[in-house]
Every structure is written in C-alpha cells, then in structure tokens.
C-alpha atoms as a PDB file:
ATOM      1  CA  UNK A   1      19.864 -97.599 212.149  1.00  0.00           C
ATOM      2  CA  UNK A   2      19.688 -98.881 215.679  1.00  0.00           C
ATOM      3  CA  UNK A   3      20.389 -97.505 218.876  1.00  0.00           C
ATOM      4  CA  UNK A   4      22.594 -94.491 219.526  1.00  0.00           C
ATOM      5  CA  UNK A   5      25.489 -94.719 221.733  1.00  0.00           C
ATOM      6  CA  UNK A   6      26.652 -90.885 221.798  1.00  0.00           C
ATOM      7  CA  UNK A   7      24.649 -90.132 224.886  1.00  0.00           C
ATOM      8  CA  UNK A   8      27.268 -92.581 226.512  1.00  0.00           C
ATOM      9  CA  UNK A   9      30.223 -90.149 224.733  1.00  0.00           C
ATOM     10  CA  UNK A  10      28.007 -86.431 225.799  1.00  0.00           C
ATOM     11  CA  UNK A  11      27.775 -87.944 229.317  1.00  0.00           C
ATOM     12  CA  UNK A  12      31.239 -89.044 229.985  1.00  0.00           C
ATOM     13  CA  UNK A  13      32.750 -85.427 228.919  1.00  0.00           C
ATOM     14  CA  UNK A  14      29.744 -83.429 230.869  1.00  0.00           C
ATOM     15  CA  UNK A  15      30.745 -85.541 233.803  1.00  0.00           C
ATOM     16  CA  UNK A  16      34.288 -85.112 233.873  1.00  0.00           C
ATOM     17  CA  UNK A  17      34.050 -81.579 233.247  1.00  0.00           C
ATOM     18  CA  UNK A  18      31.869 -80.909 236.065  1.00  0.00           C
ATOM     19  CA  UNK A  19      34.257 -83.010 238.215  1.00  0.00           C
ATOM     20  CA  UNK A  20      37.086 -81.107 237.386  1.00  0.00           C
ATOM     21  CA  UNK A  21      35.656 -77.951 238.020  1.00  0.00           C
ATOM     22  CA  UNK A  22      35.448 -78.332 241.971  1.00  0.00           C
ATOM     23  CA  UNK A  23      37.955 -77.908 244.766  1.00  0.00           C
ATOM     24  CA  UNK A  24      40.555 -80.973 244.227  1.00  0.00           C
ATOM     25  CA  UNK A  25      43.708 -80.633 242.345  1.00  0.00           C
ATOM     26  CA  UNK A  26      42.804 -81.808 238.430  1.00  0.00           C
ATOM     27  CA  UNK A  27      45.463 -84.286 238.950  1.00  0.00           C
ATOM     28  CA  UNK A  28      43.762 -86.284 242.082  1.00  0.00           C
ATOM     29  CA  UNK A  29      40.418 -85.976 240.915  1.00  0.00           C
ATOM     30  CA  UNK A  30      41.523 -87.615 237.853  1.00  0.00           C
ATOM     31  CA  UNK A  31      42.934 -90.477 239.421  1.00  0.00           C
ATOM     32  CA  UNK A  32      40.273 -90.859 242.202  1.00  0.00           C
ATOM     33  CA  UNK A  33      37.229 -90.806 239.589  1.00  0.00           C
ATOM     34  CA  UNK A  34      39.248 -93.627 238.041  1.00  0.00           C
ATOM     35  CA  UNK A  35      39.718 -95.445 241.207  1.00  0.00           C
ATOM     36  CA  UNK A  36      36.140 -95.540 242.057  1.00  0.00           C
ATOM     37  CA  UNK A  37      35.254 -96.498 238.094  1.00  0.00           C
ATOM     38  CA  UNK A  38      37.760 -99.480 238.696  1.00  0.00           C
ATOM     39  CA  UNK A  39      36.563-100.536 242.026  1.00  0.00           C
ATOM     40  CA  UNK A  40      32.467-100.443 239.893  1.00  0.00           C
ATOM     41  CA  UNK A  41      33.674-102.157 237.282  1.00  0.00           C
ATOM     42  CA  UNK A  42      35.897-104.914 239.085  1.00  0.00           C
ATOM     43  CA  UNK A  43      32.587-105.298 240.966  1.00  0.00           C
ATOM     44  CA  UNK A  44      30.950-105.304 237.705  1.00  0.00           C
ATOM     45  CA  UNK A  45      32.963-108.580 236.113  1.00  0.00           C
ATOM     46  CA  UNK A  46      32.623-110.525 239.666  1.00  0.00           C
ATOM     47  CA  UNK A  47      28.477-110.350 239.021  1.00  0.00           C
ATOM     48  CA  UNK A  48      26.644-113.035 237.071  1.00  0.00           C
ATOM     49  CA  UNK A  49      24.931-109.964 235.309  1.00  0.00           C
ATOM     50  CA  UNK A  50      27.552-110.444 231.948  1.00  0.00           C
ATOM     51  CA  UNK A  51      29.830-112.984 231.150  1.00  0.00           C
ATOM     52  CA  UNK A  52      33.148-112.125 231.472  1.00  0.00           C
ATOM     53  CA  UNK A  53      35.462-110.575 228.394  1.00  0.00           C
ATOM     54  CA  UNK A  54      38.777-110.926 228.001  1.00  0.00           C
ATOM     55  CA  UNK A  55      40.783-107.651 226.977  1.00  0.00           C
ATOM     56  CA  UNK A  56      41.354-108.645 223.553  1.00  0.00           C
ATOM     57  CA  UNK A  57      37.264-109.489 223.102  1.00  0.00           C
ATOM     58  CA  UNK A  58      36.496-106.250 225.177  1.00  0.00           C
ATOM     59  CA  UNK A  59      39.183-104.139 222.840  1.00  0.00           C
ATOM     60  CA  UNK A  60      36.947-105.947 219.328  1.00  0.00           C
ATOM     61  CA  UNK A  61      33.913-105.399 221.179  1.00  0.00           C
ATOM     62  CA  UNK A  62      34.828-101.911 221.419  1.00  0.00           C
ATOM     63  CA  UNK A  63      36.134-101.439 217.805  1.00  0.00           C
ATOM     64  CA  UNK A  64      32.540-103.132 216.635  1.00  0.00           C
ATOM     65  CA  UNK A  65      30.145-101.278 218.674  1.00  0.00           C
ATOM     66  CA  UNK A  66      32.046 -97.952 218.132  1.00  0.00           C
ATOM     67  CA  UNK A  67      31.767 -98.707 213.984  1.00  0.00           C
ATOM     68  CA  UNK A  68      28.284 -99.532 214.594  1.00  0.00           C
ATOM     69  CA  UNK A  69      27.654 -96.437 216.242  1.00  0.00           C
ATOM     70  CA  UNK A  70      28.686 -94.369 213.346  1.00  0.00           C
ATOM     71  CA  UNK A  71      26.750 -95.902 210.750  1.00  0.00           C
ATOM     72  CA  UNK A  72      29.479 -98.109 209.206  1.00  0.00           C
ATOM     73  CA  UNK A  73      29.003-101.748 208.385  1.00  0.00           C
ATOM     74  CA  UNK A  74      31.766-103.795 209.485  1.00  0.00           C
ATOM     75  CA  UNK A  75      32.572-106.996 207.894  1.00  0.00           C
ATOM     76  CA  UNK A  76      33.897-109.761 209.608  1.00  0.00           C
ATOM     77  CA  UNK A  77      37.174-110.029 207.296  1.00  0.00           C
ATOM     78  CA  UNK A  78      37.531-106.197 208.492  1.00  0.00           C
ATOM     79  CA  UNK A  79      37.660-107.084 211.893  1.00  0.00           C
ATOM     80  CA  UNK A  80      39.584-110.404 211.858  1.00  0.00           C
ATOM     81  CA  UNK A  81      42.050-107.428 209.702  1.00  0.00           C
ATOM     82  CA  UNK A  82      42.285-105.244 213.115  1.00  0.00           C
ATOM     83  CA  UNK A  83      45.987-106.458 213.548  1.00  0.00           C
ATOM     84  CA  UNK A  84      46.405-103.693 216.273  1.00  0.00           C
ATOM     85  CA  UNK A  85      44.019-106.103 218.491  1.00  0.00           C
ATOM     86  CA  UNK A  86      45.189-109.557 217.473  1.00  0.00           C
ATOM     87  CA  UNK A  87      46.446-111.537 214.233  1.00  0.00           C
ATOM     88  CA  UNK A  88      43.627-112.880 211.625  1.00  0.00           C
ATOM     89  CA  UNK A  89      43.508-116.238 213.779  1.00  0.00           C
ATOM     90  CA  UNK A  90      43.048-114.681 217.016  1.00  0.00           C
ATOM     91  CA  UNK A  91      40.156-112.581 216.025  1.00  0.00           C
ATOM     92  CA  UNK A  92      38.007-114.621 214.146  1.00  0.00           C
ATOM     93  CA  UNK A  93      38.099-116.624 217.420  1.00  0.00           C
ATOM     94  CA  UNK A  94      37.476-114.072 219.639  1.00  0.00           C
ATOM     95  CA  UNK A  95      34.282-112.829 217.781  1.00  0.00           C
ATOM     96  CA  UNK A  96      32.931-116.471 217.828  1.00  0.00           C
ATOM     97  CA  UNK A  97      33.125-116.027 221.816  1.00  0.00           C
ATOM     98  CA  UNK A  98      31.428-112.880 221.409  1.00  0.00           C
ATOM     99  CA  UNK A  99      28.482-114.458 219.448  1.00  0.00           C
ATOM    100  CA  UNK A 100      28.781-117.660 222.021  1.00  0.00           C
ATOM    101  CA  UNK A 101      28.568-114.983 224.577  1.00  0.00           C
ATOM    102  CA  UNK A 102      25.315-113.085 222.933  1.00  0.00           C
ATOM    103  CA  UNK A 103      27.575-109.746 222.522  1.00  0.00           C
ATOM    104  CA  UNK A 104      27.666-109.488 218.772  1.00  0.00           C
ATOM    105  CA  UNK A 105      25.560-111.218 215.938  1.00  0.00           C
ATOM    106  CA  UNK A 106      25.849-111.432 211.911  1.00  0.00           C
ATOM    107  CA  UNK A 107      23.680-109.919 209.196  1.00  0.00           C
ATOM    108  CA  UNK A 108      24.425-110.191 205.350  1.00  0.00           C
ATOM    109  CA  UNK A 109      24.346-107.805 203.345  1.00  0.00           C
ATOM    110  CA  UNK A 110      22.300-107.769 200.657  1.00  0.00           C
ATOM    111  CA  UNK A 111      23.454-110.158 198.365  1.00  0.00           C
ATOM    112  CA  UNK A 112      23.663-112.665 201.004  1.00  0.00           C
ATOM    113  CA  UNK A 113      27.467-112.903 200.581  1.00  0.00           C
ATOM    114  CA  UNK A 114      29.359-111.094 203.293  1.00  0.00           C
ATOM    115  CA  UNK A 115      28.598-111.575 206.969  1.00  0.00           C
ATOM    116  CA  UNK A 116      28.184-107.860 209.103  1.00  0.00           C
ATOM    117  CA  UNK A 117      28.599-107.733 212.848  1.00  0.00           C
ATOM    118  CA  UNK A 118      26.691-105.744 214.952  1.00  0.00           C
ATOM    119  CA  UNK A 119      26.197-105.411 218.574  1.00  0.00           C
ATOM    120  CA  UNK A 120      23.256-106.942 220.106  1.00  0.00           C
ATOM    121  CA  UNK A 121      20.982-105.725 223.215  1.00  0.00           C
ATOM    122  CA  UNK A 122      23.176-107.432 225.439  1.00  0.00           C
ATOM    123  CA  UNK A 123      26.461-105.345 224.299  1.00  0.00           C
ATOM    124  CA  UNK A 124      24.430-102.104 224.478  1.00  0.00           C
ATOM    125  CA  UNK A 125      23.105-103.473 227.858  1.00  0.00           C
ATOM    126  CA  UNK A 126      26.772-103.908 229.168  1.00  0.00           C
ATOM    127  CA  UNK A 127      27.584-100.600 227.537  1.00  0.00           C
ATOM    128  CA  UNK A 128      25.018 -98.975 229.439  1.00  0.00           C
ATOM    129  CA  UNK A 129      25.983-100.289 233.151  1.00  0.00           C
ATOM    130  CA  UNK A 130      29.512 -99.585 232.678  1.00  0.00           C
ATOM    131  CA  UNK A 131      28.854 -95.569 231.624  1.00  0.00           C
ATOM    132  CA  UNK A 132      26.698 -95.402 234.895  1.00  0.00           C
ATOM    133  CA  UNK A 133      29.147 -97.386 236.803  1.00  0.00           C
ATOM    134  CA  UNK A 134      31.244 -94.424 235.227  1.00  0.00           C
ATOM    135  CA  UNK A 135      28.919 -91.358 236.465  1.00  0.00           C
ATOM    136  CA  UNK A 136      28.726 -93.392 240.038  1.00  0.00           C
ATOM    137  CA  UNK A 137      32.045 -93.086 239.939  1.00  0.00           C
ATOM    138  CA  UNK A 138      31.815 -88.920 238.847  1.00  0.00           C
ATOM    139  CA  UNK A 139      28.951 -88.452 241.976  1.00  0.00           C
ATOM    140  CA  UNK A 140      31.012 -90.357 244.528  1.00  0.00           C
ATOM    141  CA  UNK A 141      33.749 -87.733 244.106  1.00  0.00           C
ATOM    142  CA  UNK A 142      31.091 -84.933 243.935  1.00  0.00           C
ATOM    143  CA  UNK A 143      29.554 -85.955 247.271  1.00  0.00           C
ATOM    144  CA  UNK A 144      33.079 -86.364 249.151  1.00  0.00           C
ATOM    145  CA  UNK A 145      33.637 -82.742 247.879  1.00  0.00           C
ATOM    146  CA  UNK A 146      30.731 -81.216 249.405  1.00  0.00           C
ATOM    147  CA  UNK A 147      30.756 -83.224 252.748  1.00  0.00           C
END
C-alpha cells in the first residue's frame, strides 16, 4: 500500500510513557515535553526545509495522511466534505495549495472517474522530522532529569 506511518503512533506513546515514568510531577513533564516540541517545531516552520502550512492545510493534511495510513482511499469530494476543518470552498482550495506545495497528489481510481489523494514523500518527509523533533523533545527532558 505505501509507507506505514504507525511507527510514528508506537513511538510517540513509548516516549511519553518513559517520560512520565521519571522523577517530575506528570503534570510538568507534560507541559515541558510540549514546550520543547513547540520551541522544535517553531524552529521547524522558520527553516526553508518545508514550506509553510497553514492550520487549516496542516488539520486536511492530517485527516489525509491519517486515512491513507489505514488503508482507506479518500476522495477529494470526501475531503472538501470535512466541514469540521472548513466549508466545501475552503477545502478544495486548501488541497490545491497542498498539491502546489508537493504535500498531497491525485490518483483515479480505476475507472478513471474519481480523483484519490494521497500523501506524497514530501508529507511523509515532514511527518518524519516533526515525530523526531517530538522524541528530541522526550530526550531533552530525559537528560535534564538525570543531570
């Protein structure tokens, strides 16, 4: 099917439990692992490495890569229907930027009639630096707590 994202998922929860398992209060650890995941990511957006999303095209990113992940086509009237995100108008030109941007791409389905988006390399890429940005984050905290 394509690549698979649960690693991203396995890693997140094997992190955080590990974190929360030392010495600080389960409260502050939460909120300083975030910190330092903001403070990665904010440094994340100012680099050249990925063009910048919006939250509404990181939100239908999300939604697209996570339906992608589990096997699931989804159409592009599905996702312009994601009225949680944005109305019909919004969407359909949000996931034009993300196809401008290189983040998503179409695929028809087999009779050539409706258009499927998937994620490309470059959305798995991005994907991929902001979990380790996330387990930076987890080994930041880890190293405070043992110095």
């Amino acid at each position: 099917m394509g690549i698979d994202l649960s690693f991203i998922a396995d890693g997140f929860r094997c992190l955080t439990l590990k974190l929360l398992s030392k010495t600080m209060t389960e409260s502050s650890k939460q909120s300083e692992m975030y910190f330092q995941y903001i403070e990665s990511l904010t440094s994340l957006k100012h680099s050249n490495q990925f063009q910048s999303l919006d939250s509404m095209e990181l939100d239908l990113l999300n939604e697209i890569a996570i339906t992608w992940k589990h096997g699931k086509p989804l159409l592009v009237n599905e996702a312009i229907s994601l009225n949680e995100i944005g109305s019909r108008a919004t969407l359909h030109a949000r996931i034009k930027n993300l196809r401008k941007k290189g983040y998503v791409d179409f695929h028809t389905d087999i009779d050539g009639r409706k258009k499927i988006i998937k994620p490309t390399t470059l959305a798995i890429n991005y994907f991929s630096s902001v979990a380790n940005l996330f387990a930076n984050a987890v080994e930041k905290i880890r190293e405070r707590e043992t110095a």
